[in-house]
C-alpha atoms as a PDB file:
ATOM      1  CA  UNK A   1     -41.666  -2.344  -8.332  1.00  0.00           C
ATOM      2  CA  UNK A   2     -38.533  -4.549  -8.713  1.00  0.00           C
ATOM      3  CA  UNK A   3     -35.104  -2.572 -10.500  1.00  0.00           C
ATOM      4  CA  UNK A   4     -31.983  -4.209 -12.272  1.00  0.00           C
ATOM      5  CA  UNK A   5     -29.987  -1.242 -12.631  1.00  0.00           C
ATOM      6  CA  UNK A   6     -32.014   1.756 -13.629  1.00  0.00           C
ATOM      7  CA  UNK A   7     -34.571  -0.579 -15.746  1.00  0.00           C
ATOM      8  CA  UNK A   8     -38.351  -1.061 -13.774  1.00  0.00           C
ATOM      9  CA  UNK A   9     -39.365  -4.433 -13.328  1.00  0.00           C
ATOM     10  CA  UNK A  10     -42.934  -4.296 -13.366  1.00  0.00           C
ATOM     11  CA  UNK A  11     -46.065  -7.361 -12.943  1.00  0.00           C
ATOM     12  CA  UNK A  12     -48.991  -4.758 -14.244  1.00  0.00           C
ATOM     13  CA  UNK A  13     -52.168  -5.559 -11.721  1.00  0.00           C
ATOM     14  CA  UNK A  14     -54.644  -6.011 -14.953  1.00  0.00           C
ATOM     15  CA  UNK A  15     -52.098  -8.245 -16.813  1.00  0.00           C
ATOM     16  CA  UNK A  16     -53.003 -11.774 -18.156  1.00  0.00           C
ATOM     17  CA  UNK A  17     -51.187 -15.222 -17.328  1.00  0.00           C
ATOM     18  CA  UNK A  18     -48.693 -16.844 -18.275  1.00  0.00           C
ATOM     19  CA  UNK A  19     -46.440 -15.055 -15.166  1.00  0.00           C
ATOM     20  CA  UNK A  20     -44.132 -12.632 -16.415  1.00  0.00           C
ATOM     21  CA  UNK A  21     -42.275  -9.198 -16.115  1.00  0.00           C
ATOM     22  CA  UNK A  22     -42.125  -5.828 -18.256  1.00  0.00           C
ATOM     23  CA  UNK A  23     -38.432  -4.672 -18.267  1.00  0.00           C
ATOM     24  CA  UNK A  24     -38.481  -1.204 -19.023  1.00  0.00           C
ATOM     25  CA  UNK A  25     -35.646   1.367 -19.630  1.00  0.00           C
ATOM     26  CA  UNK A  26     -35.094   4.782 -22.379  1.00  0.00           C
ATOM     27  CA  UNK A  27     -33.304   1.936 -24.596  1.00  0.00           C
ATOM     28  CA  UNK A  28     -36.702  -0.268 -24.552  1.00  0.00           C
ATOM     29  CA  UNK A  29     -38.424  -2.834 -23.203  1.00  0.00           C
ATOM     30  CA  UNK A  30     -38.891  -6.486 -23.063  1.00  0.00           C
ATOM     31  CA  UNK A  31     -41.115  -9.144 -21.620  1.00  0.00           C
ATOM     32  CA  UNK A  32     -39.783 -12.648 -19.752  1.00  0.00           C
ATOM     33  CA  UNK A  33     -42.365 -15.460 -19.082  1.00  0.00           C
ATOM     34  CA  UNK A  34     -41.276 -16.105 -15.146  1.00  0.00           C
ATOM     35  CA  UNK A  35     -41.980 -20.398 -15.683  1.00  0.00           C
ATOM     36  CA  UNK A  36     -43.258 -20.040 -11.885  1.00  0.00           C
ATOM     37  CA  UNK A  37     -42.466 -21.055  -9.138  1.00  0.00           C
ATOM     38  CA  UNK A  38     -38.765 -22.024  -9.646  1.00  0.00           C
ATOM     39  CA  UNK A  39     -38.033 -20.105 -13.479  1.00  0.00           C
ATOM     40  CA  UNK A  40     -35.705 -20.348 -15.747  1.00  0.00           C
ATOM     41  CA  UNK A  41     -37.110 -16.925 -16.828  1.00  0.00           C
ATOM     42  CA  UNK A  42     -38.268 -16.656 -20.757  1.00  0.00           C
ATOM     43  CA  UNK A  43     -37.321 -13.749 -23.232  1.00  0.00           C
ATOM     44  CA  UNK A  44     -40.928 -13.715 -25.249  1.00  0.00           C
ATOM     45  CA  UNK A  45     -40.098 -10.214 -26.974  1.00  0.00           C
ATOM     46  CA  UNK A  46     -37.948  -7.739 -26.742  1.00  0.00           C
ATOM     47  CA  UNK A  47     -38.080  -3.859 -28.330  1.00  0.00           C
ATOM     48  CA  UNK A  48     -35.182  -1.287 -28.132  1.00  0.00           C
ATOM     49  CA  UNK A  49     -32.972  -3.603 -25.867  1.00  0.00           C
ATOM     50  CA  UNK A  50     -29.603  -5.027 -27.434  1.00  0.00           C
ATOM     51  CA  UNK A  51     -28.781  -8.508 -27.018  1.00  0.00           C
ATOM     52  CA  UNK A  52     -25.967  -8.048 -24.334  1.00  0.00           C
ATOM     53  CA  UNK A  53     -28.524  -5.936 -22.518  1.00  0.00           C
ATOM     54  CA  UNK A  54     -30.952  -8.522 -22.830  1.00  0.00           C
ATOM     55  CA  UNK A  55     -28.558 -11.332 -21.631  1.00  0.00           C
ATOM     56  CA  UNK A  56     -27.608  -8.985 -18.901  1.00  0.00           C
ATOM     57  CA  UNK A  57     -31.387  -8.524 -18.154  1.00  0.00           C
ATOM     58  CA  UNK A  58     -32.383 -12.488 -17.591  1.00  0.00           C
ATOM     59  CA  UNK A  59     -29.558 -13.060 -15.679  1.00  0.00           C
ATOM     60  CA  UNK A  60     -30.373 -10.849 -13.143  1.00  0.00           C
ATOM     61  CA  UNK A  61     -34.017 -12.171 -13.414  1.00  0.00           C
ATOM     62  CA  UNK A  62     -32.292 -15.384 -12.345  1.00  0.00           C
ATOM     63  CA  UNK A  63     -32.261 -14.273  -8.844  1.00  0.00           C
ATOM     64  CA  UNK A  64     -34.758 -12.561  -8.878  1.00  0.00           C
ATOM     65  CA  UNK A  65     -37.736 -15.444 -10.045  1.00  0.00           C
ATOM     66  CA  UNK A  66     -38.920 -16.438  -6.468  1.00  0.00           C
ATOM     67  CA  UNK A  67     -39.899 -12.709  -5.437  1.00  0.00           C
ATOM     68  CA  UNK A  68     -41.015 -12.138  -9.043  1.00  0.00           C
ATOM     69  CA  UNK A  69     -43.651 -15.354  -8.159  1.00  0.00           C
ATOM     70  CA  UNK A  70     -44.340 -14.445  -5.203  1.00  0.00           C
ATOM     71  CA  UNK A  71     -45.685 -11.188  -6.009  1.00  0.00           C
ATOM     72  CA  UNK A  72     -47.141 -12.107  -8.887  1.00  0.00           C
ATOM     73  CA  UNK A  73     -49.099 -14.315  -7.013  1.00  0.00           C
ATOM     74  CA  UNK A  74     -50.081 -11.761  -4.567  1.00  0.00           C
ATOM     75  CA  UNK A  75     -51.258  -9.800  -7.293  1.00  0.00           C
ATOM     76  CA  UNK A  76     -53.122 -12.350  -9.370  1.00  0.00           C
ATOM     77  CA  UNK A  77     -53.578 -15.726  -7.574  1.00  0.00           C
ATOM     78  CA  UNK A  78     -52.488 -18.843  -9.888  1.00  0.00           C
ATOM     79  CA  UNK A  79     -49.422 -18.459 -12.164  1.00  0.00           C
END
């Protein structure tokens, strides 16, 4: 489990393709498509979050996009 700040940054092991991340905090949640292997990371939705916290959110996914891949193809093969 990845963190940005005290928000979880989780790839769920029965999840479905395209690559992406849960971001989840008490304010909400949102999901990025990763566009593996090199990003940019995607919002696709977003619940609870507002939208400085979700700009603040894929910009730290930014850096983040090569792990993110890596693991998520660790975890489920192909992107």
């Amino acid at each position: 489990m990845f963190r940005i700040g005290g928000l979880r940054v989780v790839i769920w092991p029965n999840d479905h393709r395209p690559a992406h991340v849960h971001v989840k905090g008490a304010e909400g949640e949102a999901v990025f498509n990763l566009n593996c292997p090199d990003g940019p990371p995607v919002l696709r939705e977003s619940y609870g979050f507002k939208v400085p916290d979700v700009n603040r959110i894929e910009a730290a996914l930014v850096e983040l996009v090569p792990t993110l891949c890596a693991e998520w193809s660790a975890i489920h093969g192909d992107y």
